[in-house]
C-alpha atoms as a PDB file:
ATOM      1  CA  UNK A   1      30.358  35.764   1.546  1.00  0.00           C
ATOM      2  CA  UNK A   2      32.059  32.645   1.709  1.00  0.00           C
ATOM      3  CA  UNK A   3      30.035  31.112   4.157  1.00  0.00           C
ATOM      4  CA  UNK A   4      26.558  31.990   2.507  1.00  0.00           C
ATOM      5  CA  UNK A   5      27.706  30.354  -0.711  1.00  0.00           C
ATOM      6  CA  UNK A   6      28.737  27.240   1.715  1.00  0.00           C
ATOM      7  CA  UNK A   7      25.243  27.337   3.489  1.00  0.00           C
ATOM      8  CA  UNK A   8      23.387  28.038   0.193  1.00  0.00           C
ATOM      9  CA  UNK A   9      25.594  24.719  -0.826  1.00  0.00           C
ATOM     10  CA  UNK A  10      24.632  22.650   1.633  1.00  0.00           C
ATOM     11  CA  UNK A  11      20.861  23.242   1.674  1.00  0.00           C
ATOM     12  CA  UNK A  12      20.788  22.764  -1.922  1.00  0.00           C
ATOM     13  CA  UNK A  13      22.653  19.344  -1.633  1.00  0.00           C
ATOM     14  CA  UNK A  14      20.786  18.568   1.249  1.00  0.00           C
ATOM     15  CA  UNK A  15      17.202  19.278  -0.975  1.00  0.00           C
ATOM     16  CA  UNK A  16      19.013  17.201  -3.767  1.00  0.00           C
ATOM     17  CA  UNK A  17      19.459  13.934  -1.287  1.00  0.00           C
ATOM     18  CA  UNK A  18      16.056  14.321  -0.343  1.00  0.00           C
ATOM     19  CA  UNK A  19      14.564  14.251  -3.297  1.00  0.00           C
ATOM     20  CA  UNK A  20      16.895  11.232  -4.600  1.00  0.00           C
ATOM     21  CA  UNK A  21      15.949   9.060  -1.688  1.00  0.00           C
ATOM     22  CA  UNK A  22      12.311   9.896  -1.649  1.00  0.00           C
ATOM     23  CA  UNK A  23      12.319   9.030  -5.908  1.00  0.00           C
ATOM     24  CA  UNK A  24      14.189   5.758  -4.742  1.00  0.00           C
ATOM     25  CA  UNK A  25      11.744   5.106  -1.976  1.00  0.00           C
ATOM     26  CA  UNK A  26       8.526   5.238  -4.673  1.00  0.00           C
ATOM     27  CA  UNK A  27      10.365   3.250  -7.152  1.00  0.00           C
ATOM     28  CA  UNK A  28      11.433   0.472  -4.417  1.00  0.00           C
ATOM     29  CA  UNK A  29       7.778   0.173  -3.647  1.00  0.00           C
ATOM     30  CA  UNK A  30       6.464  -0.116  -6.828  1.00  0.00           C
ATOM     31  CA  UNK A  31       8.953  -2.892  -7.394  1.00  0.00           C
ATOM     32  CA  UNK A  32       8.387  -5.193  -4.466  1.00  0.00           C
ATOM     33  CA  UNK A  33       4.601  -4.502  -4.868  1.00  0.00           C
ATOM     34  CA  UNK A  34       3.894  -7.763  -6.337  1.00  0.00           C
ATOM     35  CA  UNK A  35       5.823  -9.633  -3.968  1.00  0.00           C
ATOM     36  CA  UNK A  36       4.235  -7.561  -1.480  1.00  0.00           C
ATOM     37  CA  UNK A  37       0.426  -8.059  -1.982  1.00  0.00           C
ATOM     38  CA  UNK A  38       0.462 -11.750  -2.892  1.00  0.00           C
ATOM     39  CA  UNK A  39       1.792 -11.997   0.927  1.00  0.00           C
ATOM     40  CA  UNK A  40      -0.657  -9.822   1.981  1.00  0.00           C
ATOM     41  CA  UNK A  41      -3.734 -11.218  -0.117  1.00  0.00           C
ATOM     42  CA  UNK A  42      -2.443 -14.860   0.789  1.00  0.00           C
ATOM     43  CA  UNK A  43      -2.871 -13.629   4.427  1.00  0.00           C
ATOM     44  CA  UNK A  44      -6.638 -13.217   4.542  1.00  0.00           C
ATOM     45  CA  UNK A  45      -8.074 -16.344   5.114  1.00  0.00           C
ATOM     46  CA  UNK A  46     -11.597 -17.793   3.881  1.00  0.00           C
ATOM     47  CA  UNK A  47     -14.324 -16.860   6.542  1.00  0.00           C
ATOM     48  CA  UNK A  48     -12.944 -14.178   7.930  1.00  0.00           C
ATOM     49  CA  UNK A  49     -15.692 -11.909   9.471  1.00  0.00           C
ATOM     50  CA  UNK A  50     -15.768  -8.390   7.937  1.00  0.00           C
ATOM     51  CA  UNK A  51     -14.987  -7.075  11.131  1.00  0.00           C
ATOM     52  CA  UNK A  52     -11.561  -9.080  11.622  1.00  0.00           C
ATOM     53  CA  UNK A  53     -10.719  -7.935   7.888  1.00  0.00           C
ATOM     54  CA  UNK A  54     -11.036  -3.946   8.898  1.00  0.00           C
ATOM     55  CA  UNK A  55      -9.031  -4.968  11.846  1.00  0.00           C
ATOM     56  CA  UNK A  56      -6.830  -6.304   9.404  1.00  0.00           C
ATOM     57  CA  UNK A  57      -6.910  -3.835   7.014  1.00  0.00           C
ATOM     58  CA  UNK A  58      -5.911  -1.546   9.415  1.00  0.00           C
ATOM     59  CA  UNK A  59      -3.009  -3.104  10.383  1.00  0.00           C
ATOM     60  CA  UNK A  60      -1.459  -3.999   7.050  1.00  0.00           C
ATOM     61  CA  UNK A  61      -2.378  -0.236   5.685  1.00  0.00           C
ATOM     62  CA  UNK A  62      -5.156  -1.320   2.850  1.00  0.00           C
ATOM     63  CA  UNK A  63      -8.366   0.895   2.436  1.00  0.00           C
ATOM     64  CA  UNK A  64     -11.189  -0.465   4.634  1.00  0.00           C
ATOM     65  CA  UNK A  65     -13.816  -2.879   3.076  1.00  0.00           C
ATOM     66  CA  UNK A  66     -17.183  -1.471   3.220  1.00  0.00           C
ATOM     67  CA  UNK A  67     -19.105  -4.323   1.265  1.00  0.00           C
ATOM     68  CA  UNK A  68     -20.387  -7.502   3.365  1.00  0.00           C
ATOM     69  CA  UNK A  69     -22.006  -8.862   0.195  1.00  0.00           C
ATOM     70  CA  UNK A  70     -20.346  -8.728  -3.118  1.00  0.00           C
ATOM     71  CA  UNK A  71     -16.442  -7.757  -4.520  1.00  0.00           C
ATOM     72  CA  UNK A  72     -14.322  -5.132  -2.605  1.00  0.00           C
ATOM     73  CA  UNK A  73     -11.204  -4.109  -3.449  1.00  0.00           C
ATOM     74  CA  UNK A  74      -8.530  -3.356  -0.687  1.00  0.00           C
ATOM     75  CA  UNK A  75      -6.378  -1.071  -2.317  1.00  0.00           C
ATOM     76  CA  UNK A  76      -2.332  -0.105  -0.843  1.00  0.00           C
ATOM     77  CA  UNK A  77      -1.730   3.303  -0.162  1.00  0.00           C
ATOM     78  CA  UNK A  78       1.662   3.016  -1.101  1.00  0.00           C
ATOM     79  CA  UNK A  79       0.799   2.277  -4.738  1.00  0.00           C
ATOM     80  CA  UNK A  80      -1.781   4.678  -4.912  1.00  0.00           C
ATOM     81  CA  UNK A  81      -4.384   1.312  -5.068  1.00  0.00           C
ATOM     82  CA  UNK A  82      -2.861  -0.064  -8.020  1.00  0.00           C
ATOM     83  CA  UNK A  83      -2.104  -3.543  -6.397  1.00  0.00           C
ATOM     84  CA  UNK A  84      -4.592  -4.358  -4.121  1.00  0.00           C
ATOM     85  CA  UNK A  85      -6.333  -7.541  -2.433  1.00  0.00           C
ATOM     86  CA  UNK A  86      -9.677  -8.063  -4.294  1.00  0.00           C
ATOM     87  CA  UNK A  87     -11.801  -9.348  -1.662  1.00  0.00           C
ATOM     88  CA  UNK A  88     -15.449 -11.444  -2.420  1.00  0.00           C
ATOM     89  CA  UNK A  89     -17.617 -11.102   0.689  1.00  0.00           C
ATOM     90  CA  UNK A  90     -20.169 -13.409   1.201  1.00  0.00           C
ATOM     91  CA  UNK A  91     -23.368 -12.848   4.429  1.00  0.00           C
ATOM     92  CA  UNK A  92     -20.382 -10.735   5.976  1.00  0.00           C
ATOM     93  CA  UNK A  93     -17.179 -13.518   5.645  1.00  0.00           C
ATOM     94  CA  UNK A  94     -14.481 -13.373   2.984  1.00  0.00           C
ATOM     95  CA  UNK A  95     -15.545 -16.209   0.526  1.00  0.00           C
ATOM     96  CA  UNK A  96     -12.177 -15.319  -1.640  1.00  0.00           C
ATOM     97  CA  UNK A  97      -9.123 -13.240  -1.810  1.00  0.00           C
ATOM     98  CA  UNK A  98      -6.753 -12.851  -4.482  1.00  0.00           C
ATOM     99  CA  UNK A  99      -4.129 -10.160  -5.504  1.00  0.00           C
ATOM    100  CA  UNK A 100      -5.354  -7.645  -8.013  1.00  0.00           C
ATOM    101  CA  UNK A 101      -3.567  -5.180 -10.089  1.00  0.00           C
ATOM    102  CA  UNK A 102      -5.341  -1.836 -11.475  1.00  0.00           C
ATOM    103  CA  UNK A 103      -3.465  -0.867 -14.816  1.00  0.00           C
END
């Protein structure tokens, strides 16, 4: 009996950790998401060809850009979108970038 209650123990400590660090995690990257994006944003340079910015947005985890004309809004997945690059497109090159946040 003694050495269920020990297992039972230790699963339910280890579930406990698990859940502290992954709470910790989310909080962390809501924190630094500022910081974050405005490196990010700063990153994408004026006349950058849609293609190189999917490349991009690949690399840096942002939703793709699907606009070649107009405003798109490269969201972090990590935020769930909240702070996110918003992108002006212009004949298929980045005319402006700028960090955006969704509240």
């Amino acid at each position: 009996m003694n050495k269920i209650l020990k297992r039972i123990g230790l699963t339910l400590g280890t579930i406990v950790a698990l859940l502290a660090l992954s709470f910790a995690y989310g909080i962390y990257g809501f924190a630094t998401a500022r910081e974050r994006m405005d490196k990010v944003c700063a990153q994408i340079p004026v006349g950058m060809s849609i293609d190189e910015l999917r490349k991009f947005s690949d690399d840096k985890g942002l939703l793709k850009p699907h606009l070649e004309n107009g405003t798109d809004y490269l969201g972090e997945g990590r935020t769930m979108g909240r702070h996110r690059c918003k992108v002006v497109m212009e004949a298929g090159k980045v005319k402006s970038s700028v960090r955006n946040f969704m509240d």
